[in-house]
Protein backbone atom coordinates (compact mmCIF):
# COMPACT_ATOMS: atom_id res chain seq x y z
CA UNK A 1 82.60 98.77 89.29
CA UNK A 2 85.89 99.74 90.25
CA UNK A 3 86.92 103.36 91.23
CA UNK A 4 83.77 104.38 92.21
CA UNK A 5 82.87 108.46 92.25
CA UNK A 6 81.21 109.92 95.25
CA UNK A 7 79.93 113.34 95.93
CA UNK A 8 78.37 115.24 98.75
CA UNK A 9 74.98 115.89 98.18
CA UNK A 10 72.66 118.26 100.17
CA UNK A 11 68.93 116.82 100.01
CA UNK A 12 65.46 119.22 100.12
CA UNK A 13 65.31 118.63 104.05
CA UNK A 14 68.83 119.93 104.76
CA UNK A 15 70.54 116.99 105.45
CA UNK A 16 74.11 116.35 103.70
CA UNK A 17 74.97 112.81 103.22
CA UNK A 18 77.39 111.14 100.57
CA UNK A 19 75.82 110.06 97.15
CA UNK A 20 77.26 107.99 94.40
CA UNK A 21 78.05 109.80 91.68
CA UNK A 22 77.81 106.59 89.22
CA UNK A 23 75.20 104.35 88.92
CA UNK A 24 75.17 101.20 86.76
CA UNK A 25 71.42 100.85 84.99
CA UNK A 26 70.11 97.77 82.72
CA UNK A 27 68.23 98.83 79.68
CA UNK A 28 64.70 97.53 79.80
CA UNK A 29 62.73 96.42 76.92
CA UNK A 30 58.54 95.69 76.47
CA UNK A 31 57.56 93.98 73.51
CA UNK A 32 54.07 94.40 72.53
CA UNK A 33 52.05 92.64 69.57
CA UNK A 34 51.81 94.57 66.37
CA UNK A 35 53.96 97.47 68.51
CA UNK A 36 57.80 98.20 67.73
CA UNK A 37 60.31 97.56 71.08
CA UNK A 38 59.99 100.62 73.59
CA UNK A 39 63.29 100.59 75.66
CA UNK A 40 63.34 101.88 79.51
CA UNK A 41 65.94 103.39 81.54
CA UNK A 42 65.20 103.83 85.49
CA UNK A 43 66.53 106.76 87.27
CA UNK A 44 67.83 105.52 90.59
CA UNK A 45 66.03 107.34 93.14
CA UNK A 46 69.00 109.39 95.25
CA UNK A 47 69.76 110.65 91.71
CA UNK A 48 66.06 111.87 91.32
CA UNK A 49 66.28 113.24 94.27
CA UNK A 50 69.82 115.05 94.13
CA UNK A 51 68.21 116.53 90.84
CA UNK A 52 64.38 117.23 92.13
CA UNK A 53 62.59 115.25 89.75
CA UNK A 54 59.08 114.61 89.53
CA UNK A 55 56.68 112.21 88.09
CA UNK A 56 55.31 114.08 85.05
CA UNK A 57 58.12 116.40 83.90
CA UNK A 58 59.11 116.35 80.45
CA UNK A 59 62.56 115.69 80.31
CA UNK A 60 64.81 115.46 76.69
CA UNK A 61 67.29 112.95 76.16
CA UNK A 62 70.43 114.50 74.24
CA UNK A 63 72.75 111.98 72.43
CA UNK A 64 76.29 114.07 72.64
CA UNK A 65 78.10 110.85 71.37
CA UNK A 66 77.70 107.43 70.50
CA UNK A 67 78.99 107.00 74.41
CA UNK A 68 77.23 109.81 75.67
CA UNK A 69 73.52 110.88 76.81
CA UNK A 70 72.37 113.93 78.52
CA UNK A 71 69.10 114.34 80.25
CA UNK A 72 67.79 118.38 80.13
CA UNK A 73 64.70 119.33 82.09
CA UNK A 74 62.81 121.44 79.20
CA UNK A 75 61.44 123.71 81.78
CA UNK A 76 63.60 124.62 85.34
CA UNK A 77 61.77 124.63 88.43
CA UNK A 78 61.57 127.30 90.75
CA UNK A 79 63.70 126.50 93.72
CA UNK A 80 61.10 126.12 96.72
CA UNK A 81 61.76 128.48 99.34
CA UNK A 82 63.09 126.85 102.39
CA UNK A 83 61.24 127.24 105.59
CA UNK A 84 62.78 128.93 108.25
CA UNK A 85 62.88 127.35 111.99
């Protein structure tokens, strides 16, 4: 994956460290008897945390283009108050 993209990237517990911007991801399938094919896409997990996501949010996928997805939360989440030292 030539010329990859990085970006800096400041995590919930206020430590900046370099994250890849571009992340390669295989399409998963499960075929189930009498069931049409349900595909999967993983979310690696420094991109779920660079974008605070937690197990049970809705999330809608967005096809711009034939190329292109986009992933919208439905609902932002209040940013959580950072504690002071």
């Amino acid at each position: 994956m030539g010329g990859e993209k990085t970006c800096w990237m400041q995590i919930p517990y206020g430590v900046a460290t370099i994250m890849q911007a571009e992340y390669l991801m295989k399409v998963q399938v499960i075929r189930s008897k009498k069931q049409p094919p349900r595909f999967y896409v993983n979310i690696p997990l420094p991109l779920a945390a660079a974008l605070d996501l937690e197990a049970g949010e809705i999330v809608q996928w967005q096809l711009l283009e034939r190329t292109d997805l986009r992933l919208r939360r439905l609902e932002a989440k209040k940013p959580t108050p950072r504690r002071k030292k």
